[in-house]
PDB file of N, CA and C in Angstrom:
ATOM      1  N   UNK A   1    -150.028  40.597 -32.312  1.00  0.00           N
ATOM      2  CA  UNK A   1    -149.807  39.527 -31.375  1.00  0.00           C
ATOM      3  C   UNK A   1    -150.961  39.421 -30.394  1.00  0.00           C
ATOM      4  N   UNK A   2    -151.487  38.250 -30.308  1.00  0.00           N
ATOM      5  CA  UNK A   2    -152.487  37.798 -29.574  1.00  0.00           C
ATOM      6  C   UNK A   2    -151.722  37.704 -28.093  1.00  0.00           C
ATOM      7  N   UNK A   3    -151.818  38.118 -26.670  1.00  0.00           N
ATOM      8  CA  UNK A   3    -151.659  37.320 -25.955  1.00  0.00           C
ATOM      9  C   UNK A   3    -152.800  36.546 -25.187  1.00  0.00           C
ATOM     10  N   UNK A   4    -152.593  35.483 -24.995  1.00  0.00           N
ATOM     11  CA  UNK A   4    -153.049  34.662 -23.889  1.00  0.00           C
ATOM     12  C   UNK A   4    -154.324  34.820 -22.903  1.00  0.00           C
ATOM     13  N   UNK A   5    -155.743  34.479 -22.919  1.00  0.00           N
ATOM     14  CA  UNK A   5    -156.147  35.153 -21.999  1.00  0.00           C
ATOM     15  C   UNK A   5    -155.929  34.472 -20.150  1.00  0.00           C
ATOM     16  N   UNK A   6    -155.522  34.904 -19.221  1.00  0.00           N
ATOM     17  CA  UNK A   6    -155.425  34.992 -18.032  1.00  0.00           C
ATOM     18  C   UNK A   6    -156.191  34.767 -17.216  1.00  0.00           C
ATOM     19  N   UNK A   7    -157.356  33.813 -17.564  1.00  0.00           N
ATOM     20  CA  UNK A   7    -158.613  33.798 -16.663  1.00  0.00           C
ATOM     21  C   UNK A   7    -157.884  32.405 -15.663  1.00  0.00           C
ATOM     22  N   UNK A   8    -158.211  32.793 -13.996  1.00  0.00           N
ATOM     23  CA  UNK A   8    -157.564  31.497 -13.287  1.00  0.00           C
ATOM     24  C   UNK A   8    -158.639  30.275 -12.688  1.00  0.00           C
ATOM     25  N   UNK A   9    -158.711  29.257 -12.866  1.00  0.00           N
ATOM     26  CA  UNK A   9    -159.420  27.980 -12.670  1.00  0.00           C
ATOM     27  C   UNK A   9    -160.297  28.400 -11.683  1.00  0.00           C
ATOM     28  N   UNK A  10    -159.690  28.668 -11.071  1.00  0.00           N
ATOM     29  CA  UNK A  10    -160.034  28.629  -9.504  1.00  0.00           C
ATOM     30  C   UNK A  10    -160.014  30.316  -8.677  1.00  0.00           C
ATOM     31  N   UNK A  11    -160.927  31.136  -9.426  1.00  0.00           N
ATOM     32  CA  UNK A  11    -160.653  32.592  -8.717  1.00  0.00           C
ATOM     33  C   UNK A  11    -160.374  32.998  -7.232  1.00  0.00           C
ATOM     34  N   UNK A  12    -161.160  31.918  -6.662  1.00  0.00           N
ATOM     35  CA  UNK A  12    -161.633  32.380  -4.954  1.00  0.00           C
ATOM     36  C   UNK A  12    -160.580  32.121  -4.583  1.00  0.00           C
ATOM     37  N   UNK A  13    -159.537  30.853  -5.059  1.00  0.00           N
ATOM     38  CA  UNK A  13    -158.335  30.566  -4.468  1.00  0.00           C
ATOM     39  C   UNK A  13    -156.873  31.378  -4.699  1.00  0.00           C
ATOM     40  N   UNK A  14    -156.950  32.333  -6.201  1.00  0.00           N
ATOM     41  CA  UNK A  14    -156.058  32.906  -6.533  1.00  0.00           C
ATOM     42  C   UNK A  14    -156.455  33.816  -5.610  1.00  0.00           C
ATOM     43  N   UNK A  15    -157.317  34.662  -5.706  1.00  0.00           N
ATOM     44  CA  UNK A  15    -157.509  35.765  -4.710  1.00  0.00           C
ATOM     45  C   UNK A  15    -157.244  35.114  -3.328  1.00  0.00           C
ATOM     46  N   UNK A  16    -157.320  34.828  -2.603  1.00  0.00           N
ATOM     47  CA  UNK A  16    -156.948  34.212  -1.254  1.00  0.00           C
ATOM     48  C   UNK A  16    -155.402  33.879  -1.162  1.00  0.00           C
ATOM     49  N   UNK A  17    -155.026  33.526  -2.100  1.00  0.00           N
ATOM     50  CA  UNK A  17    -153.358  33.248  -2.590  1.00  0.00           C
ATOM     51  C   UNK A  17    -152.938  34.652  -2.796  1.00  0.00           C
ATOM     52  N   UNK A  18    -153.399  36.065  -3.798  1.00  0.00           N
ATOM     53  CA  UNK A  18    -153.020  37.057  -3.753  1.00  0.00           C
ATOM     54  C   UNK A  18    -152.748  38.016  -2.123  1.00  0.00           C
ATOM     55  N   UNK A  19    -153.932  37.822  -1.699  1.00  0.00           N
ATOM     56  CA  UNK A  19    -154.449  38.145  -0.465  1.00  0.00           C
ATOM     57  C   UNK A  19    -153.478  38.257   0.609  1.00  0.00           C
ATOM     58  N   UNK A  20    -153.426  36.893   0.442  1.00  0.00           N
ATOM     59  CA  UNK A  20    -152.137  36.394   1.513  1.00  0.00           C
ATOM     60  C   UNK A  20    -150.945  36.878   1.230  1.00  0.00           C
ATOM     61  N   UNK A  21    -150.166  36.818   0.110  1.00  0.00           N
ATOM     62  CA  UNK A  21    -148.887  36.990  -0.408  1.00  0.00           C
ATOM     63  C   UNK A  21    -148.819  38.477  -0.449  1.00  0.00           C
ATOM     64  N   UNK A  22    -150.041  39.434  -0.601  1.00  0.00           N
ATOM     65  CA  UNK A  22    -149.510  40.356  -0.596  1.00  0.00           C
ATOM     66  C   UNK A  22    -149.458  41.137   1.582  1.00  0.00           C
ATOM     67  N   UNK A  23    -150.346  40.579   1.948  1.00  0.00           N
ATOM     68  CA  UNK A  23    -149.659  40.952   3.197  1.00  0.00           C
ATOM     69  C   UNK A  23    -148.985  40.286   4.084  1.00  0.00           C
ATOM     70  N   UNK A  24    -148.134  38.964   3.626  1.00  0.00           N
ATOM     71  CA  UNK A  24    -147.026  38.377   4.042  1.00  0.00           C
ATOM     72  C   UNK A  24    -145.994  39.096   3.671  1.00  0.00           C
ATOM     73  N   UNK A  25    -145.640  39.258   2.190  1.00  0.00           N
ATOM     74  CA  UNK A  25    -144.847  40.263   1.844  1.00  0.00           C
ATOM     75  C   UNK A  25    -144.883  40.765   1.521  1.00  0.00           C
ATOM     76  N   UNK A  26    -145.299  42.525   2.782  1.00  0.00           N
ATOM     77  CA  UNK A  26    -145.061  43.657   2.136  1.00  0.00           C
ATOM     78  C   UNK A  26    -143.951  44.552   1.336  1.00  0.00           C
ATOM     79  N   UNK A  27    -142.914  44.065   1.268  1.00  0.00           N
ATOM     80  CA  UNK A  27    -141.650  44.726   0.830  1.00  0.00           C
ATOM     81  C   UNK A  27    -142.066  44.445  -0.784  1.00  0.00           C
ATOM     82  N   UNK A  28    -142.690  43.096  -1.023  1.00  0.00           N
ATOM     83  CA  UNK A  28    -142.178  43.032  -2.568  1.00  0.00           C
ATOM     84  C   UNK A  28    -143.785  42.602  -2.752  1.00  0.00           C
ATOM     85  N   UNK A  29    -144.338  43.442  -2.574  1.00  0.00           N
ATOM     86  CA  UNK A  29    -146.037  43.507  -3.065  1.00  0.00           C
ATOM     87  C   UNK A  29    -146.168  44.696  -4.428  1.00  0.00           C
ATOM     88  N   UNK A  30    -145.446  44.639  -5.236  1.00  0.00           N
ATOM     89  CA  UNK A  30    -145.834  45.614  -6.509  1.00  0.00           C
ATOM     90  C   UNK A  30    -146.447  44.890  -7.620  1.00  0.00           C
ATOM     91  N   UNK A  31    -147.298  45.420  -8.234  1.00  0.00           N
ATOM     92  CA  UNK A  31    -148.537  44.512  -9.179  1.00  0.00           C
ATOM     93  C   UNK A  31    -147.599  43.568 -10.240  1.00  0.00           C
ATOM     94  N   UNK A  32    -145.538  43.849 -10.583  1.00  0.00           N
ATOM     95  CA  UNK A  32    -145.795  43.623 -11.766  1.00  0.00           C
ATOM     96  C   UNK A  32    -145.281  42.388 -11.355  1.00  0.00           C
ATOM     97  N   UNK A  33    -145.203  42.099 -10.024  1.00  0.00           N
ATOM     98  CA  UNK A  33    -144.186  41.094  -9.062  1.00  0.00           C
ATOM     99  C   UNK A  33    -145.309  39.953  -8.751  1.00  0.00           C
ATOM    100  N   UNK A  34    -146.572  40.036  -8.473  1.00  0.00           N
ATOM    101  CA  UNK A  34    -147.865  39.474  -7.822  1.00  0.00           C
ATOM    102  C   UNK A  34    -148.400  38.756  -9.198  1.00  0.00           C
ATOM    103  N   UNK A  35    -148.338  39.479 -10.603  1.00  0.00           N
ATOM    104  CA  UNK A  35    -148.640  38.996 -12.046  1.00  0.00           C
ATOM    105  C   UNK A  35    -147.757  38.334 -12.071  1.00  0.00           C
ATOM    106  N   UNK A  36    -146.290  38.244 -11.841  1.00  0.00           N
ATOM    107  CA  UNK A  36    -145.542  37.090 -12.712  1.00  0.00           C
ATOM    108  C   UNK A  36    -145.898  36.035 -11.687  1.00  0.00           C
ATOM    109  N   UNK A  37    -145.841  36.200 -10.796  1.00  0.00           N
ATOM    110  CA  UNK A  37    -145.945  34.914  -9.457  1.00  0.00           C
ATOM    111  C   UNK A  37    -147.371  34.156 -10.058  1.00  0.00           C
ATOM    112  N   UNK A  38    -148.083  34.557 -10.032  1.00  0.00           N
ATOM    113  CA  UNK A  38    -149.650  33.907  -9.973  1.00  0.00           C
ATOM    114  C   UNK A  38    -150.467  34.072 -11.268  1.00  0.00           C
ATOM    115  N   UNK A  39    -149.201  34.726 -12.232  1.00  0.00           N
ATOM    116  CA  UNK A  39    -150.082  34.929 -13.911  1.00  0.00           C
ATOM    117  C   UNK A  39    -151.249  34.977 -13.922  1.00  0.00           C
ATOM    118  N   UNK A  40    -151.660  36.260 -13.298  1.00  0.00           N
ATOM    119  CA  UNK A  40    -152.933  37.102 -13.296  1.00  0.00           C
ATOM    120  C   UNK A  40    -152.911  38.380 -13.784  1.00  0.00           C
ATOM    121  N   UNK A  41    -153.834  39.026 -14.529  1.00  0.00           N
ATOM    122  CA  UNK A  41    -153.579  40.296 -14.938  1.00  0.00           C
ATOM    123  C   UNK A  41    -153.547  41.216 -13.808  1.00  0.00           C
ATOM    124  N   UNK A  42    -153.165  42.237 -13.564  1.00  0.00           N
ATOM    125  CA  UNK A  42    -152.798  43.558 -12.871  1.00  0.00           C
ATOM    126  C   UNK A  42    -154.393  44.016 -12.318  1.00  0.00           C
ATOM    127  N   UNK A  43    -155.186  44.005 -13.681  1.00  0.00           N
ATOM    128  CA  UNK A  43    -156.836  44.455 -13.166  1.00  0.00           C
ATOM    129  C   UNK A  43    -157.190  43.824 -12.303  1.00  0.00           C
ATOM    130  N   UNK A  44    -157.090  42.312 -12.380  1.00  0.00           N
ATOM    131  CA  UNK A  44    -157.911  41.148 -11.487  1.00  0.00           C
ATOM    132  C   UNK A  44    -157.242  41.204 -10.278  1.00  0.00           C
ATOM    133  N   UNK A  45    -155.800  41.625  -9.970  1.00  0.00           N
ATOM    134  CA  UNK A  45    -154.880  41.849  -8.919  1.00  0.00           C
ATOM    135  C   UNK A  45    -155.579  43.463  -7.914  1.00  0.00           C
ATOM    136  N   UNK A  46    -155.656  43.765  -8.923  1.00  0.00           N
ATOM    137  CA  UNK A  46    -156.154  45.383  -8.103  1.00  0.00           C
ATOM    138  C   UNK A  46    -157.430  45.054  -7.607  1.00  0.00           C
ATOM    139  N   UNK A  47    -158.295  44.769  -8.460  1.00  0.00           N
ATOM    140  CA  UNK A  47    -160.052  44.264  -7.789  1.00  0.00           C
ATOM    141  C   UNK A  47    -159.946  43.631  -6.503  1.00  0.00           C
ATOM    142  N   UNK A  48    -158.698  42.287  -6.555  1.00  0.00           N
ATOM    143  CA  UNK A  48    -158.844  41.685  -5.321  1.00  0.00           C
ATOM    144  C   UNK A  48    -157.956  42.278  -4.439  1.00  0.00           C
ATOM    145  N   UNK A  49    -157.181  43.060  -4.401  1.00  0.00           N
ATOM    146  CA  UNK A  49    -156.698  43.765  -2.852  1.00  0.00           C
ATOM    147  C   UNK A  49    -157.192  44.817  -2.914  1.00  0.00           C
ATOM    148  N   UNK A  50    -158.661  45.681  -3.748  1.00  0.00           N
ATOM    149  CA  UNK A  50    -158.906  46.463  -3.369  1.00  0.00           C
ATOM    150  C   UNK A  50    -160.216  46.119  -2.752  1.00  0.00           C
ATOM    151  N   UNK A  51    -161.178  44.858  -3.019  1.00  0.00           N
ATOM    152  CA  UNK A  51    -161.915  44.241  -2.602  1.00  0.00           C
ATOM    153  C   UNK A  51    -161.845  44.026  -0.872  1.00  0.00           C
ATOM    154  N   UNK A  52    -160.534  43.707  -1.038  1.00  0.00           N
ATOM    155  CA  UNK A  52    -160.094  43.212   0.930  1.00  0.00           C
ATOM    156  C   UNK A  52    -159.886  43.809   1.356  1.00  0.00           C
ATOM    157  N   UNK A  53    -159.249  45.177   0.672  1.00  0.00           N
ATOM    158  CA  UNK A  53    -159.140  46.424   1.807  1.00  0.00           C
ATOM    159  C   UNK A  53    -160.221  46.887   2.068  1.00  0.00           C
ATOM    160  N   UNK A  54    -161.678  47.261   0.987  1.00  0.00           N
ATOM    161  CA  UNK A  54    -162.489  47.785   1.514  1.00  0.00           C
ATOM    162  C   UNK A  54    -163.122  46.834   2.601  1.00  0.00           C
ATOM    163  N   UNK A  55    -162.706  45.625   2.721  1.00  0.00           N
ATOM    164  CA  UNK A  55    -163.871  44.302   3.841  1.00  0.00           C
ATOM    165  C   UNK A  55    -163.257  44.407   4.581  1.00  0.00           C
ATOM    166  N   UNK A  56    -162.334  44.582   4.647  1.00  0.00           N
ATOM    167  CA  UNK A  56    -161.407  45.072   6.158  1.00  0.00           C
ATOM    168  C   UNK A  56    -161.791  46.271   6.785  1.00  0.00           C
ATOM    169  N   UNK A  57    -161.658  47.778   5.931  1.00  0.00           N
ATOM    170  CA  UNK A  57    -162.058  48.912   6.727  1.00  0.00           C
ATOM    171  C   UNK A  57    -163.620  48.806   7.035  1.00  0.00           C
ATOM    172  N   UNK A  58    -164.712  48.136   6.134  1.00  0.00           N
ATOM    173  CA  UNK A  58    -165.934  47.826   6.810  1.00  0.00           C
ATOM    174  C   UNK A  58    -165.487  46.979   8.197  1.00  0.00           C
ATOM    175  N   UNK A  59    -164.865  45.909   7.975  1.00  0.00           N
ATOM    176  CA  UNK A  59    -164.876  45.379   9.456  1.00  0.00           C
ATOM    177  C   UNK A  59    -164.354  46.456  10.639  1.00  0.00           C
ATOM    178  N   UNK A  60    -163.799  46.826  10.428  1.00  0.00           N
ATOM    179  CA  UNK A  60    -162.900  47.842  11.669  1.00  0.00           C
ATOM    180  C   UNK A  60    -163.940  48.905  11.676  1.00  0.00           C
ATOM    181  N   UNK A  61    -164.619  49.282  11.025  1.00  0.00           N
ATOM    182  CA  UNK A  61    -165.564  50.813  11.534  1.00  0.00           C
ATOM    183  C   UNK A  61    -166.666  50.023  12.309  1.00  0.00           C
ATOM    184  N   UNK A  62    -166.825  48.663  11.833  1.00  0.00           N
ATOM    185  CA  UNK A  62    -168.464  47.765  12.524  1.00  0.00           C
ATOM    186  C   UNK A  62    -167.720  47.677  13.704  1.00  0.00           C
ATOM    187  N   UNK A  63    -166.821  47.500  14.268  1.00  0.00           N
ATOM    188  CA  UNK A  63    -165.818  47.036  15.374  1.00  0.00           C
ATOM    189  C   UNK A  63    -166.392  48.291  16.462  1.00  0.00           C
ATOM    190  N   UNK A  64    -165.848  49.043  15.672  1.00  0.00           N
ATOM    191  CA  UNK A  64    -165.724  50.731  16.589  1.00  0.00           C
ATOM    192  C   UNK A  64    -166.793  51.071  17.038  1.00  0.00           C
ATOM    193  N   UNK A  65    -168.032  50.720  15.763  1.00  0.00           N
ATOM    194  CA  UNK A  65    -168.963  51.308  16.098  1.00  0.00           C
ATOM    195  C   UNK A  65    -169.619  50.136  16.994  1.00  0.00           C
ATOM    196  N   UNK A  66    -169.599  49.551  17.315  1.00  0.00           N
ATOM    197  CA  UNK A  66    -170.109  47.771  18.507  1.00  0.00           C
ATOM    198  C   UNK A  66    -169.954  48.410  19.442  1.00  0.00           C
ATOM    199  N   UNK A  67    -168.692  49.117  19.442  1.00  0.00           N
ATOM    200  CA  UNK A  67    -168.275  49.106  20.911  1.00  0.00           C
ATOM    201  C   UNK A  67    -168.948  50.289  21.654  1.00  0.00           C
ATOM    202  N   UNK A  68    -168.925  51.196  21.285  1.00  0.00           N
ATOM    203  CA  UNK A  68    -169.860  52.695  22.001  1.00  0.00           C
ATOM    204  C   UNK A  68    -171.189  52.264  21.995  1.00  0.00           C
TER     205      UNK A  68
END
């Protein structure tokens, strides 16, 4: 069985749509919940909230370090 490949039109916007949804709702942020919503694979799901977490903890250490 072939499935389907999962590539989305519009990446910058699924990720920004993942992005969001997963820290609007944290209770029901599990990969297999974020794939059925936005029929994205799990890999492309992990890249992009692991992508934003690392641009986030860069932002917050540039923060810290501004300030001293």
């Amino acid at each position: 069985m072939n499935t389907k490949l999962r590539i989305p039109e519009d990446p910058e916007l699924i990720a920004k749509q993942v992005v969001e949804y997963y820290f609007t709702y944290t209770e029901a942020n599990s990969l297999k919940e974020i794939e059925e919503i936005f029929n994205v694979s799990p890999r492309r799901i992990r890249k992009i909230i692991s992508n934003e977490l690392k641009s986030r903890l860069d932002n917050s250490l540039l923060r810290r370090c501004a300030r001293h």
